[in-house]
C-alpha atoms as a PDB file:
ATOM      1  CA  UNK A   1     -37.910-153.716 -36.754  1.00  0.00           C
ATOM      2  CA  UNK A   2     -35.914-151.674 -34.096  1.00  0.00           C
ATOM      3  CA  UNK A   3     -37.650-150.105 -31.582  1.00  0.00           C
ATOM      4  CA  UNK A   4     -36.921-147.347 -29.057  1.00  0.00           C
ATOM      5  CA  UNK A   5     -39.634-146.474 -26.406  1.00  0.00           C
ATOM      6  CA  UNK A   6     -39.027-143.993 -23.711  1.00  0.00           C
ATOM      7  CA  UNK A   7     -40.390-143.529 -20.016  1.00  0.00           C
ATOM      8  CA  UNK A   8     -40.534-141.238 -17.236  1.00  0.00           C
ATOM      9  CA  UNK A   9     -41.615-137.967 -18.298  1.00  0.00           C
ATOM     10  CA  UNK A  10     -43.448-135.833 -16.832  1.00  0.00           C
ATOM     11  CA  UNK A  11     -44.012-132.513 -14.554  1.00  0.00           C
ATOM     12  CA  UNK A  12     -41.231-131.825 -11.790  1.00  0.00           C
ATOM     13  CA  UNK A  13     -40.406-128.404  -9.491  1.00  0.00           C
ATOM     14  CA  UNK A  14     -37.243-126.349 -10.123  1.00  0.00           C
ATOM     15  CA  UNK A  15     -34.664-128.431  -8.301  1.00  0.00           C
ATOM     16  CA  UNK A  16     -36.508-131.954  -8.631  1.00  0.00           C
ATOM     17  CA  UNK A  17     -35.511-134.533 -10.049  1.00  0.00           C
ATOM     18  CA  UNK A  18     -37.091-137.413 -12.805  1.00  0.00           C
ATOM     19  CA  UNK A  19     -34.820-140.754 -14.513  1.00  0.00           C
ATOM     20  CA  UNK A  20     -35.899-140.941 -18.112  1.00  0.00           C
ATOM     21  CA  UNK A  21     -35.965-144.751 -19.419  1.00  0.00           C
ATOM     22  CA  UNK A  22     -35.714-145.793 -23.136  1.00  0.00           C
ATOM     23  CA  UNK A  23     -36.219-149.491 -23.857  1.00  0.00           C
ATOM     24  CA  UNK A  24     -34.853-150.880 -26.977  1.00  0.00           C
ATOM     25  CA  UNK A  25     -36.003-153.809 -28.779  1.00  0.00           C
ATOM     26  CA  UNK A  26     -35.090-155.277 -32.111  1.00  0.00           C
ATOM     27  CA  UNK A  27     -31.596-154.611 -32.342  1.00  0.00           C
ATOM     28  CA  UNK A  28     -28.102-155.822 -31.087  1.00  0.00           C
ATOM     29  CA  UNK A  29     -28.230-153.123 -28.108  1.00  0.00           C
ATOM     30  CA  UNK A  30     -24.959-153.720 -26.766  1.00  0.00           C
ATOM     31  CA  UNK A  31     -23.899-152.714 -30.401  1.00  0.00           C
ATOM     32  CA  UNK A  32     -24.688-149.227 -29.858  1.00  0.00           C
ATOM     33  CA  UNK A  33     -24.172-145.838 -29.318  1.00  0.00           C
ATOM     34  CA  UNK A  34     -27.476-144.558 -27.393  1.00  0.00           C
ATOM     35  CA  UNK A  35     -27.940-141.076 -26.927  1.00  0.00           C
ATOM     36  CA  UNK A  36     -30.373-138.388 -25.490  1.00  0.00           C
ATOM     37  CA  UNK A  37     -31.698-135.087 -27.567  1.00  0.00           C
ATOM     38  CA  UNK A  38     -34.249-132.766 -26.550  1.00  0.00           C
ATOM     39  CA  UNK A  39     -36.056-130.155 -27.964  1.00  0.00           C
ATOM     40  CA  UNK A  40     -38.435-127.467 -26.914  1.00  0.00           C
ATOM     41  CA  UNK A  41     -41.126-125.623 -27.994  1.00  0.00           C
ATOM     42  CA  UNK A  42     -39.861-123.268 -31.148  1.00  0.00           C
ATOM     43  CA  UNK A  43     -36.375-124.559 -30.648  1.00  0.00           C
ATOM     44  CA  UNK A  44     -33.921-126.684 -32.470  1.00  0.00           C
ATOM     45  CA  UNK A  45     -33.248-130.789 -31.346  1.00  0.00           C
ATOM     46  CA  UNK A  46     -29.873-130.682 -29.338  1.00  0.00           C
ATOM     47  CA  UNK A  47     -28.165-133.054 -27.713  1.00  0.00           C
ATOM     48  CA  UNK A  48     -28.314-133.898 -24.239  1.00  0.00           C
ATOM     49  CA  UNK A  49     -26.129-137.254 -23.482  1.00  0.00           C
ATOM     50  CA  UNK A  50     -24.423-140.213 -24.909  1.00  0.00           C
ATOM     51  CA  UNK A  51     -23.511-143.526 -23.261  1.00  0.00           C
ATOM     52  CA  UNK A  52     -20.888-145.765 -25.528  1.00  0.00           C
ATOM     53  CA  UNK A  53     -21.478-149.885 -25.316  1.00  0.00           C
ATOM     54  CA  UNK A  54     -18.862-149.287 -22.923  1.00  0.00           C
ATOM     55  CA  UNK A  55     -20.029-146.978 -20.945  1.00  0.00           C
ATOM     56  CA  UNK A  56     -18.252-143.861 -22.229  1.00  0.00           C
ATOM     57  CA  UNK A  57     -20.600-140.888 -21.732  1.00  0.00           C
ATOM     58  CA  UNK A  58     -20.819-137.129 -23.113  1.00  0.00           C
ATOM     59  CA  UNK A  59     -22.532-134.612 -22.158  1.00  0.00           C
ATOM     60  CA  UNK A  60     -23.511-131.184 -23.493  1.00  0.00           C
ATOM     61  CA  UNK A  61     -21.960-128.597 -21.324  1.00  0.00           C
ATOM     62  CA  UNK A  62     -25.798-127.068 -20.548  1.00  0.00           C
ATOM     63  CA  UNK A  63     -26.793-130.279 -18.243  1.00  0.00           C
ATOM     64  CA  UNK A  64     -23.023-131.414 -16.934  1.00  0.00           C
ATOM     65  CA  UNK A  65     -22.696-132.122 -13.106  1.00  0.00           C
ATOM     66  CA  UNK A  66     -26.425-132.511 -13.563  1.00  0.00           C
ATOM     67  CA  UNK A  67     -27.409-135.464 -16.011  1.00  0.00           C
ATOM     68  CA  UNK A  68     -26.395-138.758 -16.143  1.00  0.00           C
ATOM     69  CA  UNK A  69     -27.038-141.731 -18.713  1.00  0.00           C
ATOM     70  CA  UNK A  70     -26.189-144.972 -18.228  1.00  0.00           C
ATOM     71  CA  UNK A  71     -27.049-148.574 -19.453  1.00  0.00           C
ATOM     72  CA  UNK A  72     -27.895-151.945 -18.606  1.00  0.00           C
ATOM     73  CA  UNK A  73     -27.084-154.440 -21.971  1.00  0.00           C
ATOM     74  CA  UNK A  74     -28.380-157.538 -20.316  1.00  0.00           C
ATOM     75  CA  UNK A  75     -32.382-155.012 -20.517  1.00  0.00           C
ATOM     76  CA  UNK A  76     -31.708-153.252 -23.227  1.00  0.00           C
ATOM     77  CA  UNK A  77     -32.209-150.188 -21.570  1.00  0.00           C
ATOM     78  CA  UNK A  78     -30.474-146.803 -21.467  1.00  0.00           C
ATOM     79  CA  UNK A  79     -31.223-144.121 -18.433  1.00  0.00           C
ATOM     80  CA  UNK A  80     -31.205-140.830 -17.806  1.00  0.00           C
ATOM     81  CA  UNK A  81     -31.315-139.435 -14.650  1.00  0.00           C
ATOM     82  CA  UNK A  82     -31.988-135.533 -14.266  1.00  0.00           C
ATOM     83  CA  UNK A  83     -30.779-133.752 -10.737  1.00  0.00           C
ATOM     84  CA  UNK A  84     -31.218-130.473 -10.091  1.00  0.00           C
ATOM     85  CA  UNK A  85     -33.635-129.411 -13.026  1.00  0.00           C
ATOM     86  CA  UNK A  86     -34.109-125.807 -14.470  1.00  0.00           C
ATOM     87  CA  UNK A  87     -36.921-124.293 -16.577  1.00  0.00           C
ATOM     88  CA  UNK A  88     -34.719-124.242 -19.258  1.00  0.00           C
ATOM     89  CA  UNK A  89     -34.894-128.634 -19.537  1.00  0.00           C
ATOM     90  CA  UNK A  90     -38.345-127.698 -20.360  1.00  0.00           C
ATOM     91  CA  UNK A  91     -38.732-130.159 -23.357  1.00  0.00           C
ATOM     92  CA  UNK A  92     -39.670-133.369 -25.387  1.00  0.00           C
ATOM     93  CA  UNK A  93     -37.011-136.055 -25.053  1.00  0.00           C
ATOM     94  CA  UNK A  94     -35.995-138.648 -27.124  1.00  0.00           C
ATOM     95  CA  UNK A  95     -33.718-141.411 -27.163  1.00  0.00           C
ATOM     96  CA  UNK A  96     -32.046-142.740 -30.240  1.00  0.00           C
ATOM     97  CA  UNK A  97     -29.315-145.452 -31.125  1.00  0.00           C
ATOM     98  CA  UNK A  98     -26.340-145.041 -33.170  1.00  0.00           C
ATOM     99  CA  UNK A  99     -23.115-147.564 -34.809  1.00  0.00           C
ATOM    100  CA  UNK A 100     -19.953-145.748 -34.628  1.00  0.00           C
ATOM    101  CA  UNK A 101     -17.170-147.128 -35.935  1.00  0.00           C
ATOM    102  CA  UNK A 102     -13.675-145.291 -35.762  1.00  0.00           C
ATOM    103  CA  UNK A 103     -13.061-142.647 -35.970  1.00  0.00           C
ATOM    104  CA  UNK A 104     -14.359-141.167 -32.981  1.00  0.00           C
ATOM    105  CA  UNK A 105     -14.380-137.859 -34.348  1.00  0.00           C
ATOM    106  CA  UNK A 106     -15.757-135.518 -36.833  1.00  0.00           C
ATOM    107  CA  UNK A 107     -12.750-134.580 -39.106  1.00  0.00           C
ATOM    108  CA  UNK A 108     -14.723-130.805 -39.846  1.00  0.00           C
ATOM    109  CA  UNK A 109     -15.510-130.509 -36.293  1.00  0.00           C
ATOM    110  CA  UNK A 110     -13.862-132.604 -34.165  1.00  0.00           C
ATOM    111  CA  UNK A 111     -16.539-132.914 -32.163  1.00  0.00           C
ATOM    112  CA  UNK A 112     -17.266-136.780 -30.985  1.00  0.00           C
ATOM    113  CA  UNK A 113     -19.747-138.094 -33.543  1.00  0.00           C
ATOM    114  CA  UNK A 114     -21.519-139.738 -30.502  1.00  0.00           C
ATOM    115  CA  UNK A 115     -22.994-136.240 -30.046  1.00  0.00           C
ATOM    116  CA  UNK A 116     -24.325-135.493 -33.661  1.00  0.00           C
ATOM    117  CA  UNK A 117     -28.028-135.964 -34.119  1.00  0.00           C
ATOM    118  CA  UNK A 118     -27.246-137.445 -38.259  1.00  0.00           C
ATOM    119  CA  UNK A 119     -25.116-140.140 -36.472  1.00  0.00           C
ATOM    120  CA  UNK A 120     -28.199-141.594 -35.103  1.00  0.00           C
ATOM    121  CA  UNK A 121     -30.524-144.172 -37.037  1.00  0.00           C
ATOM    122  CA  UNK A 122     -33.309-145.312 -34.808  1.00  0.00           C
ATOM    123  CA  UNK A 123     -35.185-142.344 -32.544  1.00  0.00           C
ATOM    124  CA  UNK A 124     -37.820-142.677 -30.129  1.00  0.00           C
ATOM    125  CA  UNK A 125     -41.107-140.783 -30.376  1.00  0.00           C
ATOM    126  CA  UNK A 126     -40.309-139.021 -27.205  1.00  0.00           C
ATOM    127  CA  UNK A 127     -41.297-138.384 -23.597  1.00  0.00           C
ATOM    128  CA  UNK A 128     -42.002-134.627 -22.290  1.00  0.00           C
ATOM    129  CA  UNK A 129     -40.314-133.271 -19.381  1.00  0.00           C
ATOM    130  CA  UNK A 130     -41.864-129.554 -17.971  1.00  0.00           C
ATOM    131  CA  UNK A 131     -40.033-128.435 -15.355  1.00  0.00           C
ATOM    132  CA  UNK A 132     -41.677-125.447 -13.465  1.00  0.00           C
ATOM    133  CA  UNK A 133     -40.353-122.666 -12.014  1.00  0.00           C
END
């Protein structure tokens, strides 16, 4: 049964900085898509980040210049690290893994499907981040 279990949460300072983990087991890891969704208190999930088997990322345009994901196959293990955190990252992050086969791209929105929560099969229960001002 896959398995996604994240790490790293926690409280940080305006300006600080935490690296979210998410470990995956029981699945073909370097198979996947993995990407990052948050979501706060009273607030829709959005998406954060995506990292491709090949190390293509996305980002959504709130957390660019400050977020980056990346992944290590041979642990199974996708990152996040968070620079420069805001208030607004206040919220409960998750991890999930996706297949994605071509094409790349929504044909209604051509937006990449890596960033579209219903692309995703397997989600982690989450790891809170509260960043205070």
């Amino acid at each position: 049964q896959p398995q996604l279990v994240e790490f790293g949460g926690g409280l940080v300072q305006a300006g600080g900085s935490l690296r979210l983990s998410c470990a995956a087991s029981g699945l073909t890891f370097s198979n996947y898509v993995m990407g990052w969704f948050r979501q706060a208190p009273g607030k829709k999930r959005e998406f954060v980040s995506a990292i491709t088997s090949g190390g293509t990322t996305y980002y959504a345009d709130s957390v660019k210049g400050r977020l980056t994901a990346s992944r290590d196959n041979a642990k199974k293990t996708v990152y996040l690290q968070m620079n420069s955190l805001k208030p607004e990252d206040t919220a409960v992050y998750h991890c999930a893994a996706a297949i994605i086969f071509s094409p790349q791209y929504d044909a209604t929105t051509n937006q990449p499907r890596a960033m579209m929560a219903k692309e995703y099969r397997y989600w982690g229960q989450g790891t809170q981040v509260t960043v205070s001002s």
